[in-house]
C-alpha atoms as a PDB file:
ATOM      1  CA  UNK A   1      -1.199-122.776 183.639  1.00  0.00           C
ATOM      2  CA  UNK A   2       2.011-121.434 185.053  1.00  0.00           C
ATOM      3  CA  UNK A   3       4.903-124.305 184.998  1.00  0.00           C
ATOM      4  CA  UNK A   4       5.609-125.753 188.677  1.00  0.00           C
ATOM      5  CA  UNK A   5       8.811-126.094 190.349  1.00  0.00           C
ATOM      6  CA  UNK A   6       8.082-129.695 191.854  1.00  0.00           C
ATOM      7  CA  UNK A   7       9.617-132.263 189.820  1.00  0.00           C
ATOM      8  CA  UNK A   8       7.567-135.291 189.070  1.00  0.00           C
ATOM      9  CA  UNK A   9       9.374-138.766 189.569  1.00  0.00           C
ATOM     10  CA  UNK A  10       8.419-141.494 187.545  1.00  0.00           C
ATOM     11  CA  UNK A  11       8.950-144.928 188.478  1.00  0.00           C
ATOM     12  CA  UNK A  12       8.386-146.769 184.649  1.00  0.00           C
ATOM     13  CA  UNK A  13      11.363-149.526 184.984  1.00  0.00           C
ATOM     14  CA  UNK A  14       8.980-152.452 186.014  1.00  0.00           C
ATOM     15  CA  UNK A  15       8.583-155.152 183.166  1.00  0.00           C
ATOM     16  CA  UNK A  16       4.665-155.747 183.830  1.00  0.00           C
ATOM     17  CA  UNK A  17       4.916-159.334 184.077  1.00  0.00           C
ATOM     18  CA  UNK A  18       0.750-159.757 184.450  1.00  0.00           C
ATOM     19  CA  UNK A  19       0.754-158.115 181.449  1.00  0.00           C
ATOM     20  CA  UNK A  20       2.913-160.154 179.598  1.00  0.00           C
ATOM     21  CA  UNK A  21       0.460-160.157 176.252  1.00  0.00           C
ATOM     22  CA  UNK A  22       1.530-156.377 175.639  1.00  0.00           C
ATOM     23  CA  UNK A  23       4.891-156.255 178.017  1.00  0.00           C
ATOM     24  CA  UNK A  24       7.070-159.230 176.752  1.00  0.00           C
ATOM     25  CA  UNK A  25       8.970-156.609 174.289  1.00  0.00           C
ATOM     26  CA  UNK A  26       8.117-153.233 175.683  1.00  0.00           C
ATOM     27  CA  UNK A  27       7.905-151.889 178.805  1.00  0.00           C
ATOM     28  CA  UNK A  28       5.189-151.483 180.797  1.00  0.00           C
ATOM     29  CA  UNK A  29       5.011-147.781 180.615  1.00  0.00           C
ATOM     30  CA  UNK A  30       4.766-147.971 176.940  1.00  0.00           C
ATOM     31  CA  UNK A  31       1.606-150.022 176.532  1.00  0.00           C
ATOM     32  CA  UNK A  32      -0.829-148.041 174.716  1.00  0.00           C
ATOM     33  CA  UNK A  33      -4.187-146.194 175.219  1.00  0.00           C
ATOM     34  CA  UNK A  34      -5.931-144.677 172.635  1.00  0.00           C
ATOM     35  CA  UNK A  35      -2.402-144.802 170.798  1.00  0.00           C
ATOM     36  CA  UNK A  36      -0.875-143.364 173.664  1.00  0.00           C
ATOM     37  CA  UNK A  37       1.560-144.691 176.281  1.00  0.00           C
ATOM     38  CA  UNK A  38       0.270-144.960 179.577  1.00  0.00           C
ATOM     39  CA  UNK A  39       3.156-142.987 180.769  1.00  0.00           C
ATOM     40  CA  UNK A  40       1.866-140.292 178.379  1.00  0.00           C
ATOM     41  CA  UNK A  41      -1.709-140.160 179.600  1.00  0.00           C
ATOM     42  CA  UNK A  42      -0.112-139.455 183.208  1.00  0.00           C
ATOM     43  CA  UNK A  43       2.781-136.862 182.069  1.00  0.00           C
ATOM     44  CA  UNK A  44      -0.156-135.220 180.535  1.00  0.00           C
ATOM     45  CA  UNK A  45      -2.509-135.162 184.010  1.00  0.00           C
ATOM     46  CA  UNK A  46       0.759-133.857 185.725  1.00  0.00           C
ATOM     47  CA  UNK A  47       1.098-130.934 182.984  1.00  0.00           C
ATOM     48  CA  UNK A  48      -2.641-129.982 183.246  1.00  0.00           C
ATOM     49  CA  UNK A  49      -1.905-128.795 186.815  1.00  0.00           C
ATOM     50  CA  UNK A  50       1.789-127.250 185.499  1.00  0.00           C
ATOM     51  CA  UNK A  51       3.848-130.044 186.946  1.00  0.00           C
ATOM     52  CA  UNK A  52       6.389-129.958 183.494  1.00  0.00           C
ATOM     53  CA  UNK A  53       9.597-131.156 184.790  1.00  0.00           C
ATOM     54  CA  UNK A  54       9.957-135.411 185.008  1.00  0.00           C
ATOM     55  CA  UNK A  55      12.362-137.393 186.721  1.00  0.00           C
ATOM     56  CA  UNK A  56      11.710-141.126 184.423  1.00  0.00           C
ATOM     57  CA  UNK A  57      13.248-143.907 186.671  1.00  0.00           C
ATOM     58  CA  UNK A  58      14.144-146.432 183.681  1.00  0.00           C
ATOM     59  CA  UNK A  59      14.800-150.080 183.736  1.00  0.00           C
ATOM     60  CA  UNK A  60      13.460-152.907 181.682  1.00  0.00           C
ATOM     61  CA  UNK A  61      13.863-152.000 178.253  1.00  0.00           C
ATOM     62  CA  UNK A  62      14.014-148.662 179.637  1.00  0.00           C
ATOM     63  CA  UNK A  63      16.037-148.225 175.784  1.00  0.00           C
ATOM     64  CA  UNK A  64      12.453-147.831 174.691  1.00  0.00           C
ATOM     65  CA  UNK A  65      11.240-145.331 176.747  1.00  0.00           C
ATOM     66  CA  UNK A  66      14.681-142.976 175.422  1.00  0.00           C
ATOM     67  CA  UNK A  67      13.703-143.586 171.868  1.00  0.00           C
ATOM     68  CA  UNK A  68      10.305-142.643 171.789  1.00  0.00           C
ATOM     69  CA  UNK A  69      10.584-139.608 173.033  1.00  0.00           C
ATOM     70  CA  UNK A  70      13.980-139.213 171.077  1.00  0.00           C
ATOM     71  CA  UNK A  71      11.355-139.345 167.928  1.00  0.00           C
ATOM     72  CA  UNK A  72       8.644-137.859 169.571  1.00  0.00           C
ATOM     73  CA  UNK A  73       8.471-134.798 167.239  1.00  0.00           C
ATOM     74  CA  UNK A  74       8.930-136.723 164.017  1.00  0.00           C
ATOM     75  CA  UNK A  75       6.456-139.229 164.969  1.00  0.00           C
ATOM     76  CA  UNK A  76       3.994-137.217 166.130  1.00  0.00           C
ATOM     77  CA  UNK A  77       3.757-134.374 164.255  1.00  0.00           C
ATOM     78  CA  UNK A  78       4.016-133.069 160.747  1.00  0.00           C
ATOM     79  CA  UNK A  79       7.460-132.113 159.675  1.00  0.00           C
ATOM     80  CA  UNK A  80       9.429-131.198 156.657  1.00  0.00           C
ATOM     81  CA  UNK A  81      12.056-132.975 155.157  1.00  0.00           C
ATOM     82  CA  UNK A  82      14.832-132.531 152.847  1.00  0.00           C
ATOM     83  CA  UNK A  83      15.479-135.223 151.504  1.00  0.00           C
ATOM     84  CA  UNK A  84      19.416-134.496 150.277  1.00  0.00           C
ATOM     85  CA  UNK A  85      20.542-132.918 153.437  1.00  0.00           C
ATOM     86  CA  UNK A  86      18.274-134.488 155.896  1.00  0.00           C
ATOM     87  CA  UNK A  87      17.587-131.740 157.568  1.00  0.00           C
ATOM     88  CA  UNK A  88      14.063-131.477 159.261  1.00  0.00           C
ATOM     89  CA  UNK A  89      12.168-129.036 159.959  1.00  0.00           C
ATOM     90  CA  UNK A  90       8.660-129.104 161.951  1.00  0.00           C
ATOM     91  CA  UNK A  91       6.108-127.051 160.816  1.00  0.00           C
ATOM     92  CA  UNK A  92       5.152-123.653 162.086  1.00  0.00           C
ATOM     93  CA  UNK A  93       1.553-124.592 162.959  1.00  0.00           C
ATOM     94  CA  UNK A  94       2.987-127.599 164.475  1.00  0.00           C
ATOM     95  CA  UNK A  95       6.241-126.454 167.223  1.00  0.00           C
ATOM     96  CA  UNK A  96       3.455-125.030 169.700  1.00  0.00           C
ATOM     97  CA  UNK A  97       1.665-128.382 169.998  1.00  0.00           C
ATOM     98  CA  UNK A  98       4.360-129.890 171.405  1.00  0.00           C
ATOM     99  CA  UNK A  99       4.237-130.558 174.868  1.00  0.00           C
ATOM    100  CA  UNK A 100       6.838-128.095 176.900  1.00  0.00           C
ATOM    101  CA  UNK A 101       8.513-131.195 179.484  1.00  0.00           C
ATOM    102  CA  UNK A 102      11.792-130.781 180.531  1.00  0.00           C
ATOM    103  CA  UNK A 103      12.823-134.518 181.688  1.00  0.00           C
ATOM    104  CA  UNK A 104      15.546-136.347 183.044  1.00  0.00           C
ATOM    105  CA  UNK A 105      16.084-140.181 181.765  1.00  0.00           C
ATOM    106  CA  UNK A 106      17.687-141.704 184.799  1.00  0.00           C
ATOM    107  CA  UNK A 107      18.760-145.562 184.346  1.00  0.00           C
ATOM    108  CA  UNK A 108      17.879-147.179 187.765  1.00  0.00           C
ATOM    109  CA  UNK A 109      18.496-150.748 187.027  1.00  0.00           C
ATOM    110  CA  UNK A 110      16.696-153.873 185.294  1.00  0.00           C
ATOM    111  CA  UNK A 111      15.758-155.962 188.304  1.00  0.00           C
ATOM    112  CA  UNK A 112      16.033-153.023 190.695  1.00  0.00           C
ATOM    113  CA  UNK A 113      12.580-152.700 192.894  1.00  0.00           C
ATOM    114  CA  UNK A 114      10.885-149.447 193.609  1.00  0.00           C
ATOM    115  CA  UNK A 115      12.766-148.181 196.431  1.00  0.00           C
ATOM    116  CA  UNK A 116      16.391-148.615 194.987  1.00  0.00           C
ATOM    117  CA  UNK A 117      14.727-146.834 191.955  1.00  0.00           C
ATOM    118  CA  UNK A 118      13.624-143.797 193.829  1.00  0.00           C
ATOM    119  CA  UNK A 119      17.221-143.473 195.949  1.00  0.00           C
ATOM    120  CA  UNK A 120      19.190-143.566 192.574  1.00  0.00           C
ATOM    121  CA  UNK A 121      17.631-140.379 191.432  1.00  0.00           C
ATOM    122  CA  UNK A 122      18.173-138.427 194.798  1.00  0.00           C
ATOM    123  CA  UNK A 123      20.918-136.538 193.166  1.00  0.00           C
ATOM    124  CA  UNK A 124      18.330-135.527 190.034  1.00  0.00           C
ATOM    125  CA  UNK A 125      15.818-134.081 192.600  1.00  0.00           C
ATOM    126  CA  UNK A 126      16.523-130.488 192.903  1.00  0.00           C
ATOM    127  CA  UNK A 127      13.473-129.411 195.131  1.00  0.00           C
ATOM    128  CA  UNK A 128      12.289-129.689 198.745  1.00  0.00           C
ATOM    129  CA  UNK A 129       9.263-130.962 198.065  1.00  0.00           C
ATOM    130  CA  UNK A 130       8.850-133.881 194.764  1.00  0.00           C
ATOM    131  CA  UNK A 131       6.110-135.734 193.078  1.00  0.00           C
ATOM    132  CA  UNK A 132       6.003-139.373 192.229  1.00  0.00           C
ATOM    133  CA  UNK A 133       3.723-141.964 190.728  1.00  0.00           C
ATOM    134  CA  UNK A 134       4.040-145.901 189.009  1.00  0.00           C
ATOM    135  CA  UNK A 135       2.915-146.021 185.498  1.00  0.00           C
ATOM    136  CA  UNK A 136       0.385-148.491 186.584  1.00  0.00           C
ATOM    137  CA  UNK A 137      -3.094-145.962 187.290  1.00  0.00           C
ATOM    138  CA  UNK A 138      -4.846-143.461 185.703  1.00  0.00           C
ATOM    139  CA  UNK A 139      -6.599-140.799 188.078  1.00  0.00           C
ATOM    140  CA  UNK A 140      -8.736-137.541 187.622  1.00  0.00           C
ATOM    141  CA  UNK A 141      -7.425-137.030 191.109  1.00  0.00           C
ATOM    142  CA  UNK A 142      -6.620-132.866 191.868  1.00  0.00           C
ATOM    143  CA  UNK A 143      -3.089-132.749 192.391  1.00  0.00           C
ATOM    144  CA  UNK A 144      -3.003-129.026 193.458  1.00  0.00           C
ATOM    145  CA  UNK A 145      -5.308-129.969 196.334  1.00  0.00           C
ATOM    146  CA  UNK A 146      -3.182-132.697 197.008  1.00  0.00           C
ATOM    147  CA  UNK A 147       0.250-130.716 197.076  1.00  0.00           C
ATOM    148  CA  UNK A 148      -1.517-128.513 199.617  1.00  0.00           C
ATOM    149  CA  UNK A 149      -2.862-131.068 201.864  1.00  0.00           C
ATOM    150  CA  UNK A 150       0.725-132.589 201.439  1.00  0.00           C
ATOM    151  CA  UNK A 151       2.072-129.270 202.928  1.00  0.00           C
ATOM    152  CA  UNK A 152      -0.744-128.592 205.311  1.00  0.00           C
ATOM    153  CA  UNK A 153       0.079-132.052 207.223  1.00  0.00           C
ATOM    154  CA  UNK A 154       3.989-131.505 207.258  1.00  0.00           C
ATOM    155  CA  UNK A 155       4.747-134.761 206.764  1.00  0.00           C
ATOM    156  CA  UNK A 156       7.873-136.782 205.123  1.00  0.00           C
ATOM    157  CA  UNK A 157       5.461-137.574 202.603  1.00  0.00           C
ATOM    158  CA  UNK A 158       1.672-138.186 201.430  1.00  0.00           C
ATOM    159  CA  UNK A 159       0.433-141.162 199.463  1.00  0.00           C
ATOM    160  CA  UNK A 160      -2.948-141.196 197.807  1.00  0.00           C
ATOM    161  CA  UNK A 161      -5.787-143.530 198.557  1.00  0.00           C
ATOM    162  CA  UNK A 162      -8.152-145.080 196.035  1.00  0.00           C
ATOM    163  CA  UNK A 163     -11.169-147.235 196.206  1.00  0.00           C
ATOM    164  CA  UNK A 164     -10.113-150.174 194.018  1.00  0.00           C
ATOM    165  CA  UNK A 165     -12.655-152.320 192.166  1.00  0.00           C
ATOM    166  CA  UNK A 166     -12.869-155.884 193.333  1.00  0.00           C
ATOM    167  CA  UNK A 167     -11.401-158.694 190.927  1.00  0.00           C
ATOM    168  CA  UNK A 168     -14.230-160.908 191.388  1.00  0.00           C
ATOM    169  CA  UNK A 169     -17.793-160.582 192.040  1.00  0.00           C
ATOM    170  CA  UNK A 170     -19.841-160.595 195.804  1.00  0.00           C
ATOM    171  CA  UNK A 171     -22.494-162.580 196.301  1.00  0.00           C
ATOM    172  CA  UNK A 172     -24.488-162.765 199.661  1.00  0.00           C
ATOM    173  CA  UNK A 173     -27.354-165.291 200.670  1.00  0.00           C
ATOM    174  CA  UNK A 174     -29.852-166.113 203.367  1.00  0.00           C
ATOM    175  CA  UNK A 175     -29.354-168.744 205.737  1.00  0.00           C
ATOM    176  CA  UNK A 176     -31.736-171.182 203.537  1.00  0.00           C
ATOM    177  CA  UNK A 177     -29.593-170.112 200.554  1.00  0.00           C
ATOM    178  CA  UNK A 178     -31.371-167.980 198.714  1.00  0.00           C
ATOM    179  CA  UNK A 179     -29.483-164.950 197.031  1.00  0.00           C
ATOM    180  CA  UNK A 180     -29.992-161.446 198.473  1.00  0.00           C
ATOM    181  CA  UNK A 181     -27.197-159.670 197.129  1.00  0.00           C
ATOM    182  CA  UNK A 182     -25.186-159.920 193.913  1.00  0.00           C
ATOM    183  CA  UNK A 183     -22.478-157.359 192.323  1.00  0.00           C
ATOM    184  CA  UNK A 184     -20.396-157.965 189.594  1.00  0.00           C
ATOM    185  CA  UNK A 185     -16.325-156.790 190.481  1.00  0.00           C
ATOM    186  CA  UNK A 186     -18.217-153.827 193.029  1.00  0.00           C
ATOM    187  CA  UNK A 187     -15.864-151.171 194.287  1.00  0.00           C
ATOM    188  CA  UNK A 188     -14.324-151.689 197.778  1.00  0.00           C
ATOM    189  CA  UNK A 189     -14.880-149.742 200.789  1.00  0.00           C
ATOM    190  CA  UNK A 190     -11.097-150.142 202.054  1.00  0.00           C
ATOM    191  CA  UNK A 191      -8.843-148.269 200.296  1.00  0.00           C
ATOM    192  CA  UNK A 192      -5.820-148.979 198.890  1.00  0.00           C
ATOM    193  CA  UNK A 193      -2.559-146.762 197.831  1.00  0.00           C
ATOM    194  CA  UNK A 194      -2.307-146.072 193.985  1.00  0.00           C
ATOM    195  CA  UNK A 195       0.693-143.969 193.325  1.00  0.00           C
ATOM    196  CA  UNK A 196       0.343-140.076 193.162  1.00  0.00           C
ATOM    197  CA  UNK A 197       2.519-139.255 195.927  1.00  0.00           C
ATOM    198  CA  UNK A 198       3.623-136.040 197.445  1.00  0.00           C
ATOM    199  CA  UNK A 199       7.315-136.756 199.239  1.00  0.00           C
ATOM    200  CA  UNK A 200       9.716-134.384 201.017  1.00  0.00           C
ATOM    201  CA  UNK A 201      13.742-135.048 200.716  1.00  0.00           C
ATOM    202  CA  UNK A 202      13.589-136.565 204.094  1.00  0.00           C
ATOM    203  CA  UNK A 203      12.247-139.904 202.153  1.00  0.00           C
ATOM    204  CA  UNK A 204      15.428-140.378 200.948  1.00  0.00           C
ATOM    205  CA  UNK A 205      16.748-141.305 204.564  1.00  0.00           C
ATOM    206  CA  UNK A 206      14.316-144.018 204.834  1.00  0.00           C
ATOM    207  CA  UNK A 207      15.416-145.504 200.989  1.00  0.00           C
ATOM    208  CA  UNK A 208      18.278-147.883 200.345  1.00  0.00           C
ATOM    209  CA  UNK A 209      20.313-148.802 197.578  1.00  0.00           C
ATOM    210  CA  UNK A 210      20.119-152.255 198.092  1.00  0.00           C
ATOM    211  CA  UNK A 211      18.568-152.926 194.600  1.00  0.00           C
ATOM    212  CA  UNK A 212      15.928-154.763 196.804  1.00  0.00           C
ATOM    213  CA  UNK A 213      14.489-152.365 198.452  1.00  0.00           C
ATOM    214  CA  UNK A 214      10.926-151.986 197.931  1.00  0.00           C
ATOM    215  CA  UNK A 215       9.292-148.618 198.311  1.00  0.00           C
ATOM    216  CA  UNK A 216       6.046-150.076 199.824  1.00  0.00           C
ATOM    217  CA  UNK A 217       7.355-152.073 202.575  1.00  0.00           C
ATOM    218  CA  UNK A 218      10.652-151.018 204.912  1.00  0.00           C
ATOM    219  CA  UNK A 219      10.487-147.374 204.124  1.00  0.00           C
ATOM    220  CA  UNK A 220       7.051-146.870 204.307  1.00  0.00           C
ATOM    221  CA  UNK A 221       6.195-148.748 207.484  1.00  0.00           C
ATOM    222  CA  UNK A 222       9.176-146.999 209.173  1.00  0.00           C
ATOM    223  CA  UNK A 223       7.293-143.488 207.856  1.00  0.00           C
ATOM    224  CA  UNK A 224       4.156-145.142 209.227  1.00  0.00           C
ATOM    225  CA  UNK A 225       5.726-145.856 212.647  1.00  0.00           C
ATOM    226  CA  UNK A 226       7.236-142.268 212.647  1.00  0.00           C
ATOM    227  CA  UNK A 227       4.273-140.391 212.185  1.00  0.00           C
ATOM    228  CA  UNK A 228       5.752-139.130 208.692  1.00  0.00           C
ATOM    229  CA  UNK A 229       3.460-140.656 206.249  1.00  0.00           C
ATOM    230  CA  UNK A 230      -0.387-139.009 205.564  1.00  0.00           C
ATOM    231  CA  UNK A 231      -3.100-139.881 203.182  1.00  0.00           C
ATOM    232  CA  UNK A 232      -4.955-138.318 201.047  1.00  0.00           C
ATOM    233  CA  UNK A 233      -8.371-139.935 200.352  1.00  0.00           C
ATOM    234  CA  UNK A 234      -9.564-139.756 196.819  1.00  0.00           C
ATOM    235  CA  UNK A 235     -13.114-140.507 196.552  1.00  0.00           C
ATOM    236  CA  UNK A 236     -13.201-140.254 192.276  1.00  0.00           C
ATOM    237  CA  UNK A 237     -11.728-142.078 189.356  1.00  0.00           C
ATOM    238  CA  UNK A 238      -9.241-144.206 189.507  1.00  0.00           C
ATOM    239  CA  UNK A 239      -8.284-147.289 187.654  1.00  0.00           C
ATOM    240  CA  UNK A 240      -5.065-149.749 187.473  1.00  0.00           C
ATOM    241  CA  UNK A 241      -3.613-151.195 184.677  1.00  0.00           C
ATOM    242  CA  UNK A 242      -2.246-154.596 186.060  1.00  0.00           C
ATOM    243  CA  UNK A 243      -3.400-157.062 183.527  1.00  0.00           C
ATOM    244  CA  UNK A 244      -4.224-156.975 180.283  1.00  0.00           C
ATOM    245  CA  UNK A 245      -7.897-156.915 180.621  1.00  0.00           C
ATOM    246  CA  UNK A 246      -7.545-153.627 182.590  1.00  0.00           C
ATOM    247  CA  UNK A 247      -5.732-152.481 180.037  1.00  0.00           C
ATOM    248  CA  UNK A 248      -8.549-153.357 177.402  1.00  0.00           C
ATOM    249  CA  UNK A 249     -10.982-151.463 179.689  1.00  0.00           C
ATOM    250  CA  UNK A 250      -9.603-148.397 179.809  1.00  0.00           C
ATOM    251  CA  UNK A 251      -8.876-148.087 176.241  1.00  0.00           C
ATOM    252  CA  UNK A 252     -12.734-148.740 175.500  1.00  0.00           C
ATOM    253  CA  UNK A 253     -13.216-145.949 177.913  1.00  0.00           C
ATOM    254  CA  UNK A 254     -11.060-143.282 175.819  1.00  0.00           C
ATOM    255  CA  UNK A 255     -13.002-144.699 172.345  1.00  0.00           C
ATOM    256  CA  UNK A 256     -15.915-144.112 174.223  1.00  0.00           C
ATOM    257  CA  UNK A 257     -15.140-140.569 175.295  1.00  0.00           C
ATOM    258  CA  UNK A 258     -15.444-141.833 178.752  1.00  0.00           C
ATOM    259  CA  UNK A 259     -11.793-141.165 180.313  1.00  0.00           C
ATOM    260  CA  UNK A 260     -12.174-139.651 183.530  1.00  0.00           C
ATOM    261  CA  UNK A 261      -8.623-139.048 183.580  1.00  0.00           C
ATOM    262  CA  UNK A 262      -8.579-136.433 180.695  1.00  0.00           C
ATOM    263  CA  UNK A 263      -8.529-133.789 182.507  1.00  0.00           C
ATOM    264  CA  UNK A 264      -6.731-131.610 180.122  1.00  0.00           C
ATOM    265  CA  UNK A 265      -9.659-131.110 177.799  1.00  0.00           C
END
């Protein structure tokens, strides 16, 4: 597919504290499915629709995040050596498996909270019209369809809304207390926003740099009041990687060959 001009922003700087079994020496972004980062899995839904250019917002061990794909081609790939010179030298068969991603590594700030994040990169965002997502959910949402519904409602900017899966189970009884209704963690009517948003320049007016700023609260219930905010209802996959058990879940669904989200194959 033809390579887009949007640019994709990536906020990966959080440190993933409910996660803290996989997070307390990487970041969040990093933790692995199917031997993957989960920052990998979504670079890769964003290039299956030609969105190849990323904007990575980096802040807790955000050092991490530079490095891996510093030795992305050496780690992933086979590669020659010569072992007097040190040059290296990937293989022929190997160069066009690489994936073609231009991206910027922007540091936005250890403790700095999503909205400070996004303002910081302002001057990296080239186009009218952006991308951006957490590293926190996997989606087999369309993001062409999206982009066009984005421009169809002409608003400041579009969030995405997903039907998130209960954290605890729902039980309902009869008045003499007998059980009519049981479902294990069911998925919720109400929807909730889950990253994979669609944003004009004009969101930068509503951002701060006050390294509290938080992109979910101010800003968007300003855009809200404004009229400049739309949604986009998503009635597929999607699944968040908050704790660790959610992250144990969806890396059983890629051994199973059940990973809605791989939409490039």
């Amino acid at each position: 597919m033809k390579t887009r001009e949007e640019q994709v922003v990536i906020l990966c700087g959080g440190e993933g504290t409910r996660l803290r079994e996989e997070t307390e020496f990487k970041p969040k972004a990093l933790v692995e499915i199917g031997g993957r980062p989960i920052l990998w899995h979504l670079m890769r839904i964003y290039d299956h629709y030609g969105f190849r250019k990323f904007v990575l917002c980096l802040g807790y061990r955000g050092d991490l995040i530079r490095e891996y794909f510093l030795d992305y081609r050496w780690r992933d790939f086979d590669f020659q050596l010569d072992l007097r010179s040190g040059e290296r030298k990937l293989l022929a068969r190997q160069q066009d498996a690489i994936e073609d991603w231009e991206i910027v590594f922007a540091e936005t700030g250890e403790r700095t909270q999503t909205g400070a994040r996004l303002k910081a990169v302002e001057r990296y965002v080239t186009g009218e019209t952006f991308l951006c997502n957490y590293t926190d959910g996997l989606s087999d949402v369309n993001l062409k369809e999206l982009v066009d519904f984005h421009h169809r409602c002409g608003k400041t900017a579009t969030l995405t809304g997903f039907h998130p899966r209960s954290r605890f189970g729902v039980v309902r009884a009869a008045d003499d207390g007998t059980v009519e209704y049981f479902q294990e963690k069911p998925i919720l009517a109400e929807q909730t926003s889950g990253g994979f948003f669609v944003m004009n320049r004009g969101v930068f007016g509503y951002l701060s740099t006050d390294p509290g700023c938080i992109l979910e609260t101010q800003p968007m219930e300003a855009m809200a009041s404004d009229r400049e905010l739309a949604l986009y209802s998503h009635e597929g996959f999607w699944y968040s990687m908050d704790t660790y058990k959610e992250a144990l879940a969806l890396n059983r669904m890629w051994e199973e060959g059940r990973a809605p989200w791989r939409t490039w194959e």
